[in-house]
N, C-alpha and C. Protein backbone atom coordinates (compact mmCIF):
# COMPACT_ATOMS: atom_id res chain seq x y z
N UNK A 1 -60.64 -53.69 183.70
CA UNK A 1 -60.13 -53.96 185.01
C UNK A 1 -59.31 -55.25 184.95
N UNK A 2 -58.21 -55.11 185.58
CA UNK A 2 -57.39 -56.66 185.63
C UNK A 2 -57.46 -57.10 186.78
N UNK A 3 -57.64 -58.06 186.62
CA UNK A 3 -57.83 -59.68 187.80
C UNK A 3 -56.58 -59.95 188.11
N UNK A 4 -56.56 -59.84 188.94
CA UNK A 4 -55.19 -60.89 189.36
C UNK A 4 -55.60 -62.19 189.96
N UNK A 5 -55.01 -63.15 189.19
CA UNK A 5 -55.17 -64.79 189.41
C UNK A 5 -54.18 -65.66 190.13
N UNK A 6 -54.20 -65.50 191.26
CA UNK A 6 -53.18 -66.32 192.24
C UNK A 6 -52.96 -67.32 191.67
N UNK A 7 -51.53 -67.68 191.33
CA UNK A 7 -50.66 -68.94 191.20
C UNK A 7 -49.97 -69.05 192.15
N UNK A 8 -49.72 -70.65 192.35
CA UNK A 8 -49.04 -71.00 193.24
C UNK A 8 -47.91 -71.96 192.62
N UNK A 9 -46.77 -71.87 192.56
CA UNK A 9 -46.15 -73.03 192.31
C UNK A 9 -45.78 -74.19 193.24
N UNK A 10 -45.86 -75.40 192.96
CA UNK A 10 -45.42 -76.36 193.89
C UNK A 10 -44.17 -77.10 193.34
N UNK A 11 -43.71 -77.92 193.83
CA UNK A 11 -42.77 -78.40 193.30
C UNK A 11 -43.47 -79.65 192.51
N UNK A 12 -44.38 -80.35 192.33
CA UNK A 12 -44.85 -81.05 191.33
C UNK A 12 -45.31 -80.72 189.99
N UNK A 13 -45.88 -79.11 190.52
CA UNK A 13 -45.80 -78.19 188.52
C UNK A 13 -44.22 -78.13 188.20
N UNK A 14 -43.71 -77.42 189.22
CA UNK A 14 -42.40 -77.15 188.88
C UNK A 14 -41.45 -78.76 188.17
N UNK A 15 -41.97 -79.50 188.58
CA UNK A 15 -41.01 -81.10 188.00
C UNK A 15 -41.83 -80.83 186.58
N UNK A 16 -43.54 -81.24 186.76
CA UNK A 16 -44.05 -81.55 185.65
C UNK A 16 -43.26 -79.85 184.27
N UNK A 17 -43.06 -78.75 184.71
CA UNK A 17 -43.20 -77.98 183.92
C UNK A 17 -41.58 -78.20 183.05
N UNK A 18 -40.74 -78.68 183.98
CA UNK A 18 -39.03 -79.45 183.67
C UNK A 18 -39.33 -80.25 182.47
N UNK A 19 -40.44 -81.15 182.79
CA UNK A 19 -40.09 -82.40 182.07
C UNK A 19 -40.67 -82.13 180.49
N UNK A 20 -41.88 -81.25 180.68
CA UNK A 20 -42.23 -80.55 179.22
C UNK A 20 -41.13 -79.71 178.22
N UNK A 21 -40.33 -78.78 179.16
CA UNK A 21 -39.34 -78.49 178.92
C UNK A 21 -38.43 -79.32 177.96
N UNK A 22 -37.66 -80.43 179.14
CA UNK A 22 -36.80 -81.10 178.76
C UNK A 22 -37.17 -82.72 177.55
N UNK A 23 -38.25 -82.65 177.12
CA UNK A 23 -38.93 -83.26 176.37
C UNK A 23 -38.29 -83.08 174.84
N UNK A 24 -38.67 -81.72 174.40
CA UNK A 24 -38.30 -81.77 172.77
C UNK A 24 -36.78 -81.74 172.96
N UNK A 25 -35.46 -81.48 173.86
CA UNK A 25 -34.24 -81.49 173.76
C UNK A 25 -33.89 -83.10 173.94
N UNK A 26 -34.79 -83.62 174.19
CA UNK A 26 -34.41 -85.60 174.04
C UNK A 26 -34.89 -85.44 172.76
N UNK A 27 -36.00 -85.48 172.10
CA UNK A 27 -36.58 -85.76 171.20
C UNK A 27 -34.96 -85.02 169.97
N UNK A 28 -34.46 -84.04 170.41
CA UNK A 28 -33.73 -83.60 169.29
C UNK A 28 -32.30 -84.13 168.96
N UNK A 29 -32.12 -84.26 170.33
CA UNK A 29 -31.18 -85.06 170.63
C UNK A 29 -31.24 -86.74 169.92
N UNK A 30 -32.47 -86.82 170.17
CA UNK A 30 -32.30 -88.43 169.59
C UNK A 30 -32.27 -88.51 168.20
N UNK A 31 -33.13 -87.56 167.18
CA UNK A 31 -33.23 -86.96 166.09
C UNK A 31 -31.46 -86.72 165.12
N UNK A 32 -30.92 -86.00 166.43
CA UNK A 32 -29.59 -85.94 165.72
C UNK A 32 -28.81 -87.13 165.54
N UNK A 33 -29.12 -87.65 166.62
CA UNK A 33 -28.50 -89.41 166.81
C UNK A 33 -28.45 -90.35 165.91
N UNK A 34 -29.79 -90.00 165.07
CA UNK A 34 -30.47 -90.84 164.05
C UNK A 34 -29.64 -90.63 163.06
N UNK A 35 -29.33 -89.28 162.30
CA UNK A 35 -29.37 -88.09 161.50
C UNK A 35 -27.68 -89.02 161.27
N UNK A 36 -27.20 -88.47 162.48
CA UNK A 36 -25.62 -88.88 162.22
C UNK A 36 -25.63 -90.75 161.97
N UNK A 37 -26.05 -91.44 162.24
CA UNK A 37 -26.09 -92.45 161.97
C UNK A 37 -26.58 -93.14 160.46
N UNK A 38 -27.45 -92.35 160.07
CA UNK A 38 -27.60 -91.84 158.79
C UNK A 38 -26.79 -91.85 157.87
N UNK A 39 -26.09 -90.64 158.36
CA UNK A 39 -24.80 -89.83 157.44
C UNK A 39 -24.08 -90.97 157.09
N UNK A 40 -23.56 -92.09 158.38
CA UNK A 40 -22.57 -93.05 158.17
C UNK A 40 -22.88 -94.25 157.12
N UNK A 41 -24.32 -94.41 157.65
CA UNK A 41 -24.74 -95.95 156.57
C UNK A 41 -25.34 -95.66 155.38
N UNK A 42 -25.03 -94.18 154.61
CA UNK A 42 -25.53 -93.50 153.65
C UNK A 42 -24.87 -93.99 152.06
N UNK A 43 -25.30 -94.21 151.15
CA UNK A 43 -24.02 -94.90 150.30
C UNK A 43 -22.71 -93.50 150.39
N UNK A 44 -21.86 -93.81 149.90
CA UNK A 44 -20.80 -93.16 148.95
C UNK A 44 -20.91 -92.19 148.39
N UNK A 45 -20.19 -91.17 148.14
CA UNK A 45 -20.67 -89.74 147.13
C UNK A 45 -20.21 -90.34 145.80
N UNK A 46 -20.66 -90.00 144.93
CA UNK A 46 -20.15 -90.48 143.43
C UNK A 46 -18.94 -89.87 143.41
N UNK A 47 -18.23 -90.36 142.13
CA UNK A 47 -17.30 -89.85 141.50
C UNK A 47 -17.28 -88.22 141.23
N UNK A 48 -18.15 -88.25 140.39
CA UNK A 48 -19.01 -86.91 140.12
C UNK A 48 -18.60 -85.67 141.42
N UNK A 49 -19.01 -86.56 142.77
CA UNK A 49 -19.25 -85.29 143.48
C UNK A 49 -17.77 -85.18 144.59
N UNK A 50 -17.08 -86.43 144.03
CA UNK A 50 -15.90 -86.54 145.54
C UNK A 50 -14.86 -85.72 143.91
N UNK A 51 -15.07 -85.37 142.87
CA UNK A 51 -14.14 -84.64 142.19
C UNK A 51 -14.65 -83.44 142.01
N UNK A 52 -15.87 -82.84 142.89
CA UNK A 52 -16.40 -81.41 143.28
C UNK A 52 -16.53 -80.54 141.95
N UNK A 53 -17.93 -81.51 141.17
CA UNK A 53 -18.54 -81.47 140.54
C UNK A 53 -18.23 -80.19 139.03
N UNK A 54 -19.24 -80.42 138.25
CA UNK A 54 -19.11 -79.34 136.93
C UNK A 54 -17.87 -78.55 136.86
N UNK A 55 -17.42 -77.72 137.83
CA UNK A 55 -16.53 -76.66 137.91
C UNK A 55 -15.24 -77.31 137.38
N UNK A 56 -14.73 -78.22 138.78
CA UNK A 56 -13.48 -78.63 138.88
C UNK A 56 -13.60 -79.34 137.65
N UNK A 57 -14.51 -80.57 137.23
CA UNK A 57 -14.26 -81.23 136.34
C UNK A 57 -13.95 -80.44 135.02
N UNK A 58 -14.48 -79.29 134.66
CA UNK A 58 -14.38 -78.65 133.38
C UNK A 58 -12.60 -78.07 133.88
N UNK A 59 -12.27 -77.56 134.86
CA UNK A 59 -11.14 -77.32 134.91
C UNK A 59 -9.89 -77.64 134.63
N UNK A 60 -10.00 -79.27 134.93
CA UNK A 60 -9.19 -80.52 134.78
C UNK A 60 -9.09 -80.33 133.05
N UNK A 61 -10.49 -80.68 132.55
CA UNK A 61 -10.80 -80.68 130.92
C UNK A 61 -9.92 -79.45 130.22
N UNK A 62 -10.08 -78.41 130.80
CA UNK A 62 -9.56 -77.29 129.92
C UNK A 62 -7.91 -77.49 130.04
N UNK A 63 -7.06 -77.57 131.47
CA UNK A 63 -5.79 -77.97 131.48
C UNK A 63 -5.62 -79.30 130.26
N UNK A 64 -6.04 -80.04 130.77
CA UNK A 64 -5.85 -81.77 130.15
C UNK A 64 -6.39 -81.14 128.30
N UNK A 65 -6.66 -80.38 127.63
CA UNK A 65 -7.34 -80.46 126.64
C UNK A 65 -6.02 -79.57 125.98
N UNK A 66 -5.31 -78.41 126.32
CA UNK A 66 -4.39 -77.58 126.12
C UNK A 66 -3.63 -78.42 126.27
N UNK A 67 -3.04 -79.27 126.70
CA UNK A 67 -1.78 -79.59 127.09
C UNK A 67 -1.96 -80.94 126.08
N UNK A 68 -2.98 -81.38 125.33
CA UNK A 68 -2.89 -82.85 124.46
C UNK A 68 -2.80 -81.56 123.20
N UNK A 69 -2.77 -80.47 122.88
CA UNK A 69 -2.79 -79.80 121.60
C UNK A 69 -1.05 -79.21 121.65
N UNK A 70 -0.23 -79.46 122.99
CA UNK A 70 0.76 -79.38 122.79
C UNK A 70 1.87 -80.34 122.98
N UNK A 71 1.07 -81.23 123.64
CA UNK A 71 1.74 -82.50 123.61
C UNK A 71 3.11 -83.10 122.43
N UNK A 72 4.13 -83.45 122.07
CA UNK A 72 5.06 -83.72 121.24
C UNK A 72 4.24 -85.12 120.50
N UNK A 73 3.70 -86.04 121.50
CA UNK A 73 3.42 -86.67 120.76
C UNK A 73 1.54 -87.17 120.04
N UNK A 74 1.28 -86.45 120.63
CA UNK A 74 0.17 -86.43 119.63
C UNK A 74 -0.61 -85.33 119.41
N UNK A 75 -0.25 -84.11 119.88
CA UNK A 75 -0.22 -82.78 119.58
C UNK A 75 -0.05 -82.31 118.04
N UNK A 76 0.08 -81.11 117.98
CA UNK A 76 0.82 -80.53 117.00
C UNK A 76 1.58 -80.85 116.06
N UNK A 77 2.64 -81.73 116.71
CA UNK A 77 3.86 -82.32 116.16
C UNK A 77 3.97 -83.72 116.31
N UNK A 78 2.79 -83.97 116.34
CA UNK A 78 2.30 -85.41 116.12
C UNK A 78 2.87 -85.87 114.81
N UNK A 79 3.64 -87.55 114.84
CA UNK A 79 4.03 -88.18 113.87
C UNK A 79 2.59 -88.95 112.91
N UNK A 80 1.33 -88.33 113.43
CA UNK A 80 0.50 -89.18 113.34
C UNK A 80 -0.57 -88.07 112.47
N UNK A 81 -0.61 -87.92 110.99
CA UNK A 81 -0.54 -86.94 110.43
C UNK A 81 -2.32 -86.54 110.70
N UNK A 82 -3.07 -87.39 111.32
CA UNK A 82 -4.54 -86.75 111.34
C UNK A 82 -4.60 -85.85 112.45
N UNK A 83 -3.61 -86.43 113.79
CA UNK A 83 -4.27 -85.51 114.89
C UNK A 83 -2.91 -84.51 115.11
N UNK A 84 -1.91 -84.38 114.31
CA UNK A 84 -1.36 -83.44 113.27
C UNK A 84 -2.15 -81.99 113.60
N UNK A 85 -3.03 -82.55 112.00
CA UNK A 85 -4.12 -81.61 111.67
C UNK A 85 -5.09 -81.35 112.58
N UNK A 86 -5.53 -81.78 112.99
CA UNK A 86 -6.30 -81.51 114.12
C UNK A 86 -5.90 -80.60 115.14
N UNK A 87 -4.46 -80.69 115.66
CA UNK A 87 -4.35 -80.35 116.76
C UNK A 87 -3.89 -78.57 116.10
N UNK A 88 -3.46 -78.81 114.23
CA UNK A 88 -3.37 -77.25 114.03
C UNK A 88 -4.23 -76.53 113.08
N UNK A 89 -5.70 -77.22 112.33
CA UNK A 89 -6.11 -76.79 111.30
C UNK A 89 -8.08 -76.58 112.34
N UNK A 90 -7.95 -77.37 113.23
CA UNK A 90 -9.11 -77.08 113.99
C UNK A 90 -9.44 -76.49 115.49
N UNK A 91 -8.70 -75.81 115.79
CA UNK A 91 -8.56 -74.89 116.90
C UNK A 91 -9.93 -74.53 117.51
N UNK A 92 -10.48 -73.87 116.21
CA UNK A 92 -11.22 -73.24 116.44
C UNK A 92 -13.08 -74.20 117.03
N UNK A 93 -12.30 -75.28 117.36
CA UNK A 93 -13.37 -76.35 117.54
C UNK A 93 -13.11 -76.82 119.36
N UNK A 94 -12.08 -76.10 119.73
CA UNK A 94 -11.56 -76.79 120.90
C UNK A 94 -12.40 -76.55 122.02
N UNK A 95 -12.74 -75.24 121.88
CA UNK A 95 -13.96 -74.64 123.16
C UNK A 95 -14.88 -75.50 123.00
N UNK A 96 -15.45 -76.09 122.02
CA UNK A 96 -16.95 -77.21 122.07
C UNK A 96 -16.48 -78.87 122.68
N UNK A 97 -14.94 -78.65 122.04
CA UNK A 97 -14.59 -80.72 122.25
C UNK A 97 -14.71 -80.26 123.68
N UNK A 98 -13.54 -79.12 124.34
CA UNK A 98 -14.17 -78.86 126.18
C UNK A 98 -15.23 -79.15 126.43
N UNK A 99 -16.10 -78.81 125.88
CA UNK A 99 -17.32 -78.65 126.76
C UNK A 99 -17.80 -80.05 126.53
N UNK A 100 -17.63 -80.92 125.19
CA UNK A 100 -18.46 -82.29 125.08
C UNK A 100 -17.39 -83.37 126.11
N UNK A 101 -16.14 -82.92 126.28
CA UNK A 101 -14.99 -83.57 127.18
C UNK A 101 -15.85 -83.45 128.49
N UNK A 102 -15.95 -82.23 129.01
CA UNK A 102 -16.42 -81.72 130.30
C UNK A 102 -17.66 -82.94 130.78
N UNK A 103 -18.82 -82.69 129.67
CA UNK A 103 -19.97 -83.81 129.65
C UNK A 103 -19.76 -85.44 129.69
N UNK A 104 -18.54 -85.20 129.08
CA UNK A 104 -18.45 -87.10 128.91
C UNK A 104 -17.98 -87.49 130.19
N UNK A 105 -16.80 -86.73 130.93
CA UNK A 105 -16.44 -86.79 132.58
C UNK A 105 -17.50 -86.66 133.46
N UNK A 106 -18.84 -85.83 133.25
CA UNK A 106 -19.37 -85.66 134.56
C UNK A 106 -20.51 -86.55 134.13
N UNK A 107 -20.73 -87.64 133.29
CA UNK A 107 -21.88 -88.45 132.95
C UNK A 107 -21.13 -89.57 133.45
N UNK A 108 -19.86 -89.93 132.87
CA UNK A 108 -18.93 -91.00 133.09
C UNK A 108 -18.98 -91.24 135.08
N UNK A 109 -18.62 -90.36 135.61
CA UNK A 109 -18.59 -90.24 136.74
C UNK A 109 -19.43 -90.12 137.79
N UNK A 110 -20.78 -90.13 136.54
CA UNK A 110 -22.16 -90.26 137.63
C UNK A 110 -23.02 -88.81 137.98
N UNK A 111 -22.49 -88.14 137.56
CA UNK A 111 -22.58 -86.91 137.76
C UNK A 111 -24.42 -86.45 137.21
N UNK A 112 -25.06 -85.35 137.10
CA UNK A 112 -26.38 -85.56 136.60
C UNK A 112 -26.42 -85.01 135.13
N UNK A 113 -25.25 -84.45 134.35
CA UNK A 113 -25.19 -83.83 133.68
C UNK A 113 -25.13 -85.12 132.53
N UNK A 114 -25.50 -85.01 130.94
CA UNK A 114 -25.46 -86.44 130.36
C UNK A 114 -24.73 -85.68 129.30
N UNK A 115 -23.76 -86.79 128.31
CA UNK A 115 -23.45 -86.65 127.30
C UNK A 115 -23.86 -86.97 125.75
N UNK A 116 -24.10 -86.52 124.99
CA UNK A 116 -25.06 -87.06 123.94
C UNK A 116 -23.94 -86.71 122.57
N UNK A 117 -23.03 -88.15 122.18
CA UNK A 117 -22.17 -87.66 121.24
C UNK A 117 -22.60 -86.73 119.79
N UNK A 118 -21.49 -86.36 119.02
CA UNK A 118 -22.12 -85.61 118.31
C UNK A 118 -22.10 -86.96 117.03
N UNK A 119 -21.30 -87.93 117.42
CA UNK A 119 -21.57 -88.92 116.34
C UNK A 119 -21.40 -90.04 116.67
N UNK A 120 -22.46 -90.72 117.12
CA UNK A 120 -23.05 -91.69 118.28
C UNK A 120 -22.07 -93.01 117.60
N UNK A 121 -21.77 -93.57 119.17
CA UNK A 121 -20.94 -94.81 118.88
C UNK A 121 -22.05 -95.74 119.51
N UNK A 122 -21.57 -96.87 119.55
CA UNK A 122 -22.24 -97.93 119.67
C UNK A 122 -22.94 -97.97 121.09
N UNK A 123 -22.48 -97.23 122.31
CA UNK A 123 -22.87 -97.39 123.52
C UNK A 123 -23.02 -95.87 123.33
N UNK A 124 -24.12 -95.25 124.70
CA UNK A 124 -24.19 -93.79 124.53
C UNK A 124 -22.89 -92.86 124.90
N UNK A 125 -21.76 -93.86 125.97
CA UNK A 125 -21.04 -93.41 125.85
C UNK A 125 -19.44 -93.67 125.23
N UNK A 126 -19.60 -94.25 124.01
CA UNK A 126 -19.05 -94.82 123.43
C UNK A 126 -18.31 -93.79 122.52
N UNK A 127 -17.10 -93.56 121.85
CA UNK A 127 -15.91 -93.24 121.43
C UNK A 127 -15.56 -93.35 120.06
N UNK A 128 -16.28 -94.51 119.67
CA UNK A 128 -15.37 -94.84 118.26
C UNK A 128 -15.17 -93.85 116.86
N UNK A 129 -16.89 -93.76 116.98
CA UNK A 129 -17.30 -92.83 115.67
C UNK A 129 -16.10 -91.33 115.95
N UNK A 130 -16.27 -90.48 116.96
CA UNK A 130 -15.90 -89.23 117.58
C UNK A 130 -13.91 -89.15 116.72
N UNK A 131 -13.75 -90.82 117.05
CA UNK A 131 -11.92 -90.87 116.48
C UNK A 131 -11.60 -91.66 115.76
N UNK A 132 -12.79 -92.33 114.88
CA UNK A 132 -11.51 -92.78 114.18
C UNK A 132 -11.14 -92.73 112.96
N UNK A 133 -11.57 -91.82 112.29
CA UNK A 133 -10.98 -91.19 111.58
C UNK A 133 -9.35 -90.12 111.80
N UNK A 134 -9.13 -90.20 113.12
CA UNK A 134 -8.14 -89.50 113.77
C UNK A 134 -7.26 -90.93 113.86
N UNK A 135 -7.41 -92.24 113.93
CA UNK A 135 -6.41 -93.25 113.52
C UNK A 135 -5.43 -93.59 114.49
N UNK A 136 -5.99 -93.11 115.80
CA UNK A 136 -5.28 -93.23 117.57
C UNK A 136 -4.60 -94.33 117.59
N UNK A 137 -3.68 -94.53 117.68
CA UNK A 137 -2.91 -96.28 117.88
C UNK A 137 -3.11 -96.43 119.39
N UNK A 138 -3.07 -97.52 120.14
CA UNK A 138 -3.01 -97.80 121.20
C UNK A 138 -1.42 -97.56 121.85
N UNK A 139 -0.32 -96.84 121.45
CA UNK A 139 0.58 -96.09 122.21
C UNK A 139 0.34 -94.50 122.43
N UNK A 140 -0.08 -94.03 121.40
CA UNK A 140 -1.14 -92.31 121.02
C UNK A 140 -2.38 -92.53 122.16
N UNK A 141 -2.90 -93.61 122.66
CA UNK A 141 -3.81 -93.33 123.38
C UNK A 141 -3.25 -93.53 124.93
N UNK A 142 -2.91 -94.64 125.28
CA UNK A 142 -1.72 -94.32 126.58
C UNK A 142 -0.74 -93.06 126.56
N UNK A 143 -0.69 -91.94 125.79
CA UNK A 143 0.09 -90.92 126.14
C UNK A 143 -0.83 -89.87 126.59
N UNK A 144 -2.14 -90.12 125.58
CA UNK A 144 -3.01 -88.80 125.86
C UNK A 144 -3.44 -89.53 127.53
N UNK A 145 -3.20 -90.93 127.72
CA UNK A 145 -4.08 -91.05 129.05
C UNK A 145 -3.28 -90.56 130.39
N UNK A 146 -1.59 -90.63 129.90
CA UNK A 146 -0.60 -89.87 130.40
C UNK A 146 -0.86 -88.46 130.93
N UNK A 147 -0.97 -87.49 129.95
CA UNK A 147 -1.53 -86.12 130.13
C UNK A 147 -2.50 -86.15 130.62
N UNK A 148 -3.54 -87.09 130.75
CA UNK A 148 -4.80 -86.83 131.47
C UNK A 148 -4.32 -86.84 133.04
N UNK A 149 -3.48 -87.78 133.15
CA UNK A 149 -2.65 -87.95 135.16
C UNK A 149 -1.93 -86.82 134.77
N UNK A 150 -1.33 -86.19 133.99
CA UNK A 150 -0.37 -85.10 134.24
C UNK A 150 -1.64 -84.15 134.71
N UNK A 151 -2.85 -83.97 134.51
CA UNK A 151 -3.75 -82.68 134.09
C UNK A 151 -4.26 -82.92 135.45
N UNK A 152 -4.53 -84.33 135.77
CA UNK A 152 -5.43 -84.79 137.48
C UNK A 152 -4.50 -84.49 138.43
N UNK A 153 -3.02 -84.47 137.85
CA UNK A 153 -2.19 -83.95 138.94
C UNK A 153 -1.98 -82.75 139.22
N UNK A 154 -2.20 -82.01 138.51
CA UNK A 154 -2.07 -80.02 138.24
C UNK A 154 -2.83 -79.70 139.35
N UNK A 155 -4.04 -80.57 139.06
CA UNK A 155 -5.89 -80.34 139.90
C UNK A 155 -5.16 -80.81 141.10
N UNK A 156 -4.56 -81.66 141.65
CA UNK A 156 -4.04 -82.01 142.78
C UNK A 156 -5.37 -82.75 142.95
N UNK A 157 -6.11 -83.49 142.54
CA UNK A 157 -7.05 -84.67 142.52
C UNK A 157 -6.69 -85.73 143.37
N UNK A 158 -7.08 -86.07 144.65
CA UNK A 158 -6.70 -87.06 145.35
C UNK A 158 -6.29 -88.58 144.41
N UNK A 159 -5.51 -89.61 144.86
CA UNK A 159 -5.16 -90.67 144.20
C UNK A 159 -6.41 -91.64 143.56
N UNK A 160 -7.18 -91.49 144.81
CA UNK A 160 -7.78 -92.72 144.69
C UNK A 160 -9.49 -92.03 143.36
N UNK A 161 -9.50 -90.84 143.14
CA UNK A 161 -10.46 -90.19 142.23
C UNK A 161 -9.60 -90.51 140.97
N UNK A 162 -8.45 -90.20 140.83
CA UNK A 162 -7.08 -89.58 139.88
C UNK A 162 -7.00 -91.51 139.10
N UNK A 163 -7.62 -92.66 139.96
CA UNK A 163 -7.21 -93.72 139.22
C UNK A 163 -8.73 -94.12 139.04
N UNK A 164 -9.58 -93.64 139.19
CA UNK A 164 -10.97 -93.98 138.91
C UNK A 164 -11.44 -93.14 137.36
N UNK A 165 -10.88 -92.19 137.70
CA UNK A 165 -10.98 -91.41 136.00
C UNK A 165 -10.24 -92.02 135.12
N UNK A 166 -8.81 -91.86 135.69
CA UNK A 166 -7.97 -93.02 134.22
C UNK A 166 -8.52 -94.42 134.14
N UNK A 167 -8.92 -95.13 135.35
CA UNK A 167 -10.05 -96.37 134.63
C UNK A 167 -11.27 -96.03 133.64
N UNK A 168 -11.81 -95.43 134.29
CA UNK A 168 -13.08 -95.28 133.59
C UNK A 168 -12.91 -94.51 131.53
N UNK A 169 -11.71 -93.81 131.68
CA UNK A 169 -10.50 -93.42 130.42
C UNK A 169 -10.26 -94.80 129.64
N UNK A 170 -9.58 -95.24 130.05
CA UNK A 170 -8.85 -96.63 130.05
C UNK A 170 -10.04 -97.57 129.49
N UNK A 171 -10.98 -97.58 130.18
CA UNK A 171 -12.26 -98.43 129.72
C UNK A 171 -12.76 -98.55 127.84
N UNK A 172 -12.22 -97.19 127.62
CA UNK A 172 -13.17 -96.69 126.28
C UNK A 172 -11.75 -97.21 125.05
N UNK A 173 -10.36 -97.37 125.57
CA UNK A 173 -9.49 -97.74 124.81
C UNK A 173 -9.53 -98.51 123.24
N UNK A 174 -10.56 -99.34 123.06
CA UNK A 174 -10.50 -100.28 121.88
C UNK A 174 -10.95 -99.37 121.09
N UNK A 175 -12.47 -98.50 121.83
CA UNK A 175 -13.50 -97.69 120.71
C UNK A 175 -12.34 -96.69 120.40
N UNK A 176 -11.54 -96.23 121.10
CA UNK A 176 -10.50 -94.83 120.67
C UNK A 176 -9.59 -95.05 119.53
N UNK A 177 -9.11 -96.62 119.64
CA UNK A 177 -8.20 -96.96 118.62
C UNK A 177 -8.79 -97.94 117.36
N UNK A 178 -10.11 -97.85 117.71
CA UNK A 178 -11.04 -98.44 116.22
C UNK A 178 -10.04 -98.56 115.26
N UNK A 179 -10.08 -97.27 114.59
CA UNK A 179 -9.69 -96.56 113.51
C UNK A 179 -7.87 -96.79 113.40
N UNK A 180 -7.21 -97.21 114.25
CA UNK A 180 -5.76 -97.03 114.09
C UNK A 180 -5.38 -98.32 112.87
N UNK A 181 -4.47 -98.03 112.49
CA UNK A 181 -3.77 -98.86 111.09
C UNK A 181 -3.51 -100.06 112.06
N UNK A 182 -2.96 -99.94 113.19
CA UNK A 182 -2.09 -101.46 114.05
C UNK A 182 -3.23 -101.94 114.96
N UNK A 183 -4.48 -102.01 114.47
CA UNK A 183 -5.62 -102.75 115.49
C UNK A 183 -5.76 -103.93 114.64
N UNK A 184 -5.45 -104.32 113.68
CA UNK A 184 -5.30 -105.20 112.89
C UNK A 184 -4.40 -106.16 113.22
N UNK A 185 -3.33 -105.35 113.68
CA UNK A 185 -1.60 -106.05 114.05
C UNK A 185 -1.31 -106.68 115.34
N UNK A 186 -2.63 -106.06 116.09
CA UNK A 186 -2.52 -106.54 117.54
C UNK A 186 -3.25 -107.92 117.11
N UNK A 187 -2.15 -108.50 118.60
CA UNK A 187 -2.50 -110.43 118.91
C UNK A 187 -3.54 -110.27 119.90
């Protein structure tokens, strides 16, 4: 059998039943308030992630990596008879330097991915051992850093990412040209 249980509303349930109501939409409201305020005083996205991570970066790598094997001057037809050879007797090595290139950009850049050379230089991410037996002069390495802005520009890489990579490039310069005959010659 069902009961029927007289309710009455008054206008003091009716306020009190508003204000229960309108309770968790402050509470969410203030929540978001927080949230976005948050967002603002949050650090910075890394390097890593304002150059939209693994993908793009390997993308950049594979353009920028083709285009130093055809490069005039330290390509193929390089006057510079090691990376000469390199650029035509080891081809078949280029898919791995990508991928250790790919790693050294997204470690360099903060990224979570790490690089672990295959022939450790003095810092973990250090350069020297990897070239110099390849004998890079410090004009051979400002060209490849050339093609690297030609390769950030293909990507259409905003400016201010596009000069944080060629710094952080730029950084490793001495370990790249270890090995060159004119590191001796420099004042």
């Amino acid at each position: 059998m069902v009961q029927f249980i007289p309710t009455s509303i008054t206008r003091r349930s009716m306020v009190a039943g508003m204000a229960l109501t309108a309770a968790p939409t402050t509470v969410l409201q203030g929540a978001s308030k927080a949230y976005a305020q948050a967002q603002q005083t949050s650090p910075e996205k890394s390097l890593y992630e304002r150059l939209g991570g693994v993908f793009a970066i390997a993308a950049v790598v594979d353009h920028f990596s083709d285009a130093v094997v055809k490069n005039p001057v330290v390509g193929q037809k390089s006057k510079n008879p090691q990376l000469r050879e390199w650029h035509t007797k080891n081809l078949t090595r280029l898919p791995g330097l990508k991928f250790m290139r790919t790693l050294w950009v997204c470690d360099v850049s903060g990224g979570p991915l790490k690089f672990a050379a295959t022939k450790p230089g003095a810092t973990p991410l250090g350069l020297e051992e990897a070239h110099r037996n390849l004998r890079i002069s410090p004009a051979e390495f400002d060209e490849v850093a050339a093609e690297l802005g030609r390769s950030l520009d293909f990507a259409k890489v905003p400016k201010r990412e596009k000069a944080e990579v060629l710094a952080a490039f730029a950084a490793h310069k001495d370990e790249v040209t270890a090995g060159s005959a004119t590191v001796g010659k420099r004042s």
